[in-house]
Protein backbone atom coordinates (compact mmCIF):
# COMPACT_ATOMS: atom_id res chain seq x y z
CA UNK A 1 95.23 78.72 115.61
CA UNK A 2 94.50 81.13 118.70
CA UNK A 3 93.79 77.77 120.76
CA UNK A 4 97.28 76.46 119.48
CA UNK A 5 99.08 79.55 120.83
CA UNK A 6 97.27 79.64 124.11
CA UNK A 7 98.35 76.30 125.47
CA UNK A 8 102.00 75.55 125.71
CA UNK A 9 102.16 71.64 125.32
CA UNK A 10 100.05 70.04 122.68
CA UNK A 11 100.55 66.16 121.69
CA UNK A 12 100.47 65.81 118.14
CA UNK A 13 101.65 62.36 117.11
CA UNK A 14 101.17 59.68 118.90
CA UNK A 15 102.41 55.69 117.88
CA UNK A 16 103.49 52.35 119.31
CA UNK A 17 106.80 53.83 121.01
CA UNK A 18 106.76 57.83 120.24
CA UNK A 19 104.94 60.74 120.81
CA UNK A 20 106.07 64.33 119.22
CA UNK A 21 105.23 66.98 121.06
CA UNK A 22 104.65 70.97 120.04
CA UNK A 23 105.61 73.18 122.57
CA UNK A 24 104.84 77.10 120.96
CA UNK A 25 105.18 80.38 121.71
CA UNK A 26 102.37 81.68 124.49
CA UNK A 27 102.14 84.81 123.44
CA UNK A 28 101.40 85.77 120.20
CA UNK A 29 104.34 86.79 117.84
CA UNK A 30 105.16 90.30 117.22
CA UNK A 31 107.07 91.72 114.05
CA UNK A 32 110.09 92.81 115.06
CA UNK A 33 110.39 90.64 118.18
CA UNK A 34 111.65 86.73 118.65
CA UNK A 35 109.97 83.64 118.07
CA UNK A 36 110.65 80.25 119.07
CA UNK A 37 108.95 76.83 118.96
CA UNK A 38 109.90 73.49 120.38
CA UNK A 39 109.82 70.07 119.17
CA UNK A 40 110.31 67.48 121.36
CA UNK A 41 110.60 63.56 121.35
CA UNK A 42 108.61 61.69 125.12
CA UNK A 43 108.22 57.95 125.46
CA UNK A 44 110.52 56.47 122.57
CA UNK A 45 113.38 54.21 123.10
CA UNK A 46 115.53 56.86 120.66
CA UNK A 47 116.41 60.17 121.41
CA UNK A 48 116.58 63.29 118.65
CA UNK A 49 120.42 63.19 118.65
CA UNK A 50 120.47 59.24 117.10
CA UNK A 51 117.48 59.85 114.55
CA UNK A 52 116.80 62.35 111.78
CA UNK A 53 114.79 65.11 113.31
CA UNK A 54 114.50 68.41 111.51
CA UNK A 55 112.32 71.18 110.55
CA UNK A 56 110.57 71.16 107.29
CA UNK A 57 109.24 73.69 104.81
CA UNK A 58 105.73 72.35 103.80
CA UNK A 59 106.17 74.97 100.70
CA UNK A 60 109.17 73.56 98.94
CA UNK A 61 109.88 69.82 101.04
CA UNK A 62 113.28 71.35 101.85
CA UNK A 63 114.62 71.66 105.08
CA UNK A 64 114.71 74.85 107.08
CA UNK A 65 117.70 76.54 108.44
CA UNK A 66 116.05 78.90 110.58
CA UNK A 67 118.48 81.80 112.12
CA UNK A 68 119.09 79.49 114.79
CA UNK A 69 118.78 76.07 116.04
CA UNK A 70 119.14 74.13 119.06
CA UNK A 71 119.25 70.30 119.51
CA UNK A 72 119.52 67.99 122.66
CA UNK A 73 118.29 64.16 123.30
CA UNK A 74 114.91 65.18 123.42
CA UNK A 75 113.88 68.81 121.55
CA UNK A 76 114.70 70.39 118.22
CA UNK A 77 114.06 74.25 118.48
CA UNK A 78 112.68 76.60 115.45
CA UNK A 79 114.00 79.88 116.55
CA UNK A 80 114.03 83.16 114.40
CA UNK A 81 115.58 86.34 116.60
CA UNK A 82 113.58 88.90 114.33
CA UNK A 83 110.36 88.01 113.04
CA UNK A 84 109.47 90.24 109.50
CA UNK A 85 106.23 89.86 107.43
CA UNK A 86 102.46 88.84 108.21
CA UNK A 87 102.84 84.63 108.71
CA UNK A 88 105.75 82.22 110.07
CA UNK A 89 105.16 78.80 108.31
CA UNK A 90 104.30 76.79 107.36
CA UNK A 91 106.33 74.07 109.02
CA UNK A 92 106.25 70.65 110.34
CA UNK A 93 108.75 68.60 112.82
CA UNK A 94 109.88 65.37 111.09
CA UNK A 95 111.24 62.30 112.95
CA UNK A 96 112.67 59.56 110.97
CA UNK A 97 115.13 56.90 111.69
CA UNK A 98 116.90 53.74 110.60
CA UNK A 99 114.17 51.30 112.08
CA UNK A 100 111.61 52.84 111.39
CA UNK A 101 109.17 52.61 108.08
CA UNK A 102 106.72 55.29 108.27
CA UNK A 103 108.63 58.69 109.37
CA UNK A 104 106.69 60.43 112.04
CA UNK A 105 105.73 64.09 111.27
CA UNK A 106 103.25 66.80 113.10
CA UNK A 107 100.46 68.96 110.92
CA UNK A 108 102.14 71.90 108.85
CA UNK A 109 101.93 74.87 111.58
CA UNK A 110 101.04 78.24 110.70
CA UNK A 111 101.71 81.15 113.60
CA UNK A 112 100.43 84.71 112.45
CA UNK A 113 102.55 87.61 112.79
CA UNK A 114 100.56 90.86 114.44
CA UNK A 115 102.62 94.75 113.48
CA UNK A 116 101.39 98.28 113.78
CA UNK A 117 103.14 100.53 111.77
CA UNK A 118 102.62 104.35 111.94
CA UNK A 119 100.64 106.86 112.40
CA UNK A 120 101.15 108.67 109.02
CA UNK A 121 99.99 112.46 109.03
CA UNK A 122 98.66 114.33 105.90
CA UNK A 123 96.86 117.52 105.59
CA UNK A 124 93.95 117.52 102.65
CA UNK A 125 94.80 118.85 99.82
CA UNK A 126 98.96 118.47 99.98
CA UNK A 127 100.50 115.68 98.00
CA UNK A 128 102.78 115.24 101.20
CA UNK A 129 103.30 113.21 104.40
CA UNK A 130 103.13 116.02 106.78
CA UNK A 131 107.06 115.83 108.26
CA UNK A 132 107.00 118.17 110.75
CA UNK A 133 105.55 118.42 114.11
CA UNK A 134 103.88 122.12 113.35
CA UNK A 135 101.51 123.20 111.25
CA UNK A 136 100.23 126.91 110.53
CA UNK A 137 96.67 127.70 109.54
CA UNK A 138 95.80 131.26 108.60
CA UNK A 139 92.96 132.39 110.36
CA UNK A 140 89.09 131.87 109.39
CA UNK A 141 90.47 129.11 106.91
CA UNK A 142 89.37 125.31 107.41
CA UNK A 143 92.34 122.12 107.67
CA UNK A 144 91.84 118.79 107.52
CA UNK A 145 94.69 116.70 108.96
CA UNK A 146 94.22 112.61 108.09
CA UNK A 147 95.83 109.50 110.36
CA UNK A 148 96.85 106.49 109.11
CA UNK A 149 98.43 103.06 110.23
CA UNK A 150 99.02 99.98 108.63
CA UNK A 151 98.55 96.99 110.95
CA UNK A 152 97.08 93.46 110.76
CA UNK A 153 94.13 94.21 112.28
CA UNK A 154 92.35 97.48 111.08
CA UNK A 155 93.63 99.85 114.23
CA UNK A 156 91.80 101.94 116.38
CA UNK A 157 92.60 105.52 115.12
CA UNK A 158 91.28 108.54 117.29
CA UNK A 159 92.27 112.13 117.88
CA UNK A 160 93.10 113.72 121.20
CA UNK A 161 93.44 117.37 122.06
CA UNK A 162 96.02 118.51 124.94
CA UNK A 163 94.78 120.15 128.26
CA UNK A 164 90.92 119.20 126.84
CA UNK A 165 88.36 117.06 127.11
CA UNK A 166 87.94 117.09 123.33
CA UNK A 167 88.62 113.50 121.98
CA UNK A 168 87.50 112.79 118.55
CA UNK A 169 86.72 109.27 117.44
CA UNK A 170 88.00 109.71 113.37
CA UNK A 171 90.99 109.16 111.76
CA UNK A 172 90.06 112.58 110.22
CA UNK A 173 90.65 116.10 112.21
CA UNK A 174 88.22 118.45 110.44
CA UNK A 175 88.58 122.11 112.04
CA UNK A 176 86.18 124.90 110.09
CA UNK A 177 86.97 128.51 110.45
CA UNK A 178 90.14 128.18 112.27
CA UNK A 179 90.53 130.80 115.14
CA UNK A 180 92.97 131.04 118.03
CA UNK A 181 90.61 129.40 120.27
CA UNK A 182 91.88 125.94 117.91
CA UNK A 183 95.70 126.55 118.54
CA UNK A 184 97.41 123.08 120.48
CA UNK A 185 98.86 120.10 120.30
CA UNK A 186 96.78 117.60 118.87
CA UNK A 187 97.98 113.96 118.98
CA UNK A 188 96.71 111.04 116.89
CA UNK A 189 96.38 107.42 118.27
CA UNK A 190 96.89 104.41 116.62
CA UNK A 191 95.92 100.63 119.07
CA UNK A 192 96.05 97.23 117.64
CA UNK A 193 92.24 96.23 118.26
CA UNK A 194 93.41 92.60 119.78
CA UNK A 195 96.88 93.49 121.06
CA UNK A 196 96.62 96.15 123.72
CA UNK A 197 100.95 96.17 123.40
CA UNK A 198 101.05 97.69 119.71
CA UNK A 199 99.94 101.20 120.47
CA UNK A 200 101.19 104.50 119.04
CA UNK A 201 100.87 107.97 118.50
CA UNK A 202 101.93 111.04 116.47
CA UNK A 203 101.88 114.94 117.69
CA UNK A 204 101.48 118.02 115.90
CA UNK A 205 100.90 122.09 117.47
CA UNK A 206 98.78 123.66 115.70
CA UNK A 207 99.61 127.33 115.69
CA UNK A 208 96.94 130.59 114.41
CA UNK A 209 99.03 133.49 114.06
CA UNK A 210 97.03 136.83 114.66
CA UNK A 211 96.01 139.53 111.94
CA UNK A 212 99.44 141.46 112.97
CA UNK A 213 101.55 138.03 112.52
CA UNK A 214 99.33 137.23 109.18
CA UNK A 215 100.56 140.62 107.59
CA UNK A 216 104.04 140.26 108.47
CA UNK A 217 104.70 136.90 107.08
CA UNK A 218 102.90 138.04 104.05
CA UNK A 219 104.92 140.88 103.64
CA UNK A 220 107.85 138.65 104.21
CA UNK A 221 106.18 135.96 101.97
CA UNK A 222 106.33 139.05 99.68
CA UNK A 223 109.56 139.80 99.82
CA UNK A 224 111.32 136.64 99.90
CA UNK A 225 109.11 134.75 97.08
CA UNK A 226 107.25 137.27 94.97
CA UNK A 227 109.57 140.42 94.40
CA UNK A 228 113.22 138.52 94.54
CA UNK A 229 112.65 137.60 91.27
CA UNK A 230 111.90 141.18 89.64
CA UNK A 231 114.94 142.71 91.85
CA UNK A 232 117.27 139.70 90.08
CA UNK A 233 115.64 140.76 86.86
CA UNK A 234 116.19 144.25 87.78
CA UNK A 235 119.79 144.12 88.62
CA UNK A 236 120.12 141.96 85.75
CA UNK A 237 119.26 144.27 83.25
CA UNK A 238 121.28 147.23 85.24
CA UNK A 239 124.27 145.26 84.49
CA UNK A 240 123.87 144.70 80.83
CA UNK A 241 122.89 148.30 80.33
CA UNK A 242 125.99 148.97 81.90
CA UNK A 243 128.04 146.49 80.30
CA UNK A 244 126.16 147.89 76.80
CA UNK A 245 127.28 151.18 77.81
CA UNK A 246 130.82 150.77 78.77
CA UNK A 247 131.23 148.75 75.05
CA UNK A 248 129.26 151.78 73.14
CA UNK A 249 132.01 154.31 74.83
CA UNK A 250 134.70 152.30 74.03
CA UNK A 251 133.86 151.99 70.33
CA UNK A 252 133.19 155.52 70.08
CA UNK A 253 136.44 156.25 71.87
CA UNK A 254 138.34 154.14 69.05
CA UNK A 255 136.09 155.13 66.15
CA UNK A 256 136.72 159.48 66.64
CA UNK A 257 140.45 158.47 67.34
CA UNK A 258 140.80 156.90 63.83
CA UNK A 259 138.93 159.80 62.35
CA UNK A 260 141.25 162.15 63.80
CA UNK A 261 144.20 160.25 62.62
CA UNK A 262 142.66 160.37 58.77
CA UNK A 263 141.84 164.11 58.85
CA UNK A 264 145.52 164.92 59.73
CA UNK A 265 147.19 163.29 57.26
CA UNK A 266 145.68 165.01 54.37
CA UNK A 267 146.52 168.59 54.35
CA UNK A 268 150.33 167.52 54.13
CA UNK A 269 149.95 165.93 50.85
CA UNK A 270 149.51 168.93 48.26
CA UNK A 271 152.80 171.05 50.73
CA UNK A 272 155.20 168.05 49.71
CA UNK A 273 153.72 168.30 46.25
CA UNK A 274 154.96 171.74 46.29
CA UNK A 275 158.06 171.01 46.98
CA UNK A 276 158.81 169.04 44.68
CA UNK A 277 157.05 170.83 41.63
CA UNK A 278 159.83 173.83 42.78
């Protein structure tokens, strides 16, 4: 298949008055990039535009309509302007025509599709993708940071320390005992092993705050995840005290007013009694 893509003219079929040729692609075909193959007609008394030439899906027998085509006297082009998934094919060119018996047809072509996707960043022991480009280790404590890439060769994966020599060979950056000495940017690499073109990389700083900085993002830790919820549950219970207060005054307030209201009306009932006994 390599040999196919390397040379740009190969004769395929070859009878009494016609020869199909396969012109491919040179270079190999990368995802995300075009594609385009050739088909073309040499030493036949017919041309391509007066016979039935098409491309053919040896899958189904039904005839591809690639994104586009192009068609002269003498070529039928297979064209795709963005090239998704792992294989193109496969194909075969098909030449037929009213005088002749046997329709002519090359071998089904297969053309491999190389990608490199990534590099993916997660540290060990967080369900995550790490998403940001800094990460914060606590002094003294140990981080393991894992690349990955999905590609169609297994990639090359290494890490690579700014402003350092230090180049580490392992999709896996183990640090022990974390100290400021270990704060930078550290980038992981990710190369294609056959196609020096698909390369990429992903940075991260890591940072090692100091003892001072440690305390005062714990005490802000503190404050902003640990002791919010008592002060809500604090102020929470204020209230309904309060609110339990104002309704106990207020029900005391009517309750002595309609005992004050019953202890006045009493002594007035024996004076009109007297009143009327005279």
């Amino acid at each position: 298949m390599k040999t196919l893509l390397a040379t740009s003219v190969f004769v395929l079929i070859h009878c009494c008055r016609a020869i199909l040729l396969i012109r491919g692609h040179p270079e190999p075909v990368l995802a995300g990039g075009p594609f385009r193959v050739e088909c073309l007609l040499q030493n036949s008394e017919y041309s391509i535009s007066n016979r039935n030439n098409e491309w053919e899906d040896v899958r189904t027998d039904f005839c591809v309509f690639p994104v586009y085509a192009a068609q002269t006297e003498d070529k039928l082009v297979l064209g795709f302007h963005f090239v998704s998934g792992e294989r193109i094919g496969p194909y075969r060119c098909v030449l037929d025509g009213l005088n002749v018996t046997t329709p002519e047809f090359t071998p089904p072509l297969n053309f491999t599709v190389h990608y490199l996707y990534g590099p993916w960043l997660s540290v060990e022991g967080y369900p995550r993708d790490l998403l940001h480009s800094t990460l914060t280790v606590k002094p003294g404590d140990d981080v393991v940071v894992n690349c990955a890439s999905k590609s169609s060769e297994e990639a090359d994966l290494y890490w690579y320390k700014e402003d350092d020599d230090w180049t580490l060979p392992s999709p896996a950056l183990a640090l022990t005992h974390v100290n400021a000495s270990d704060e930078g940017n550290y980038t992981c690499f990710s190369n294609h092993p056959t196609i020096p073109s698909l390369s990429k990389n992903r940075t991260i700083n890591l940072t090692v705050p100091s003892d001072r900085q440690e305390r005062m993002w714990y005490q802000w830790y503190q404050y902003q995840y640990q002791n919010s919820p008592l002060i809500t549950i604090a102020s929470a219970v204020s209230a309904g005290v309060v609110f339990l207060g104002v309704i106990l005054s207020v029900t005391a307030f009517f309750c002595a007013k309609k005992i004050r209201t019953s202890n006045g009306a009493s002594p007035s009932a024996p004076h009109e009694q007297t009143e009327m006994g005279a």
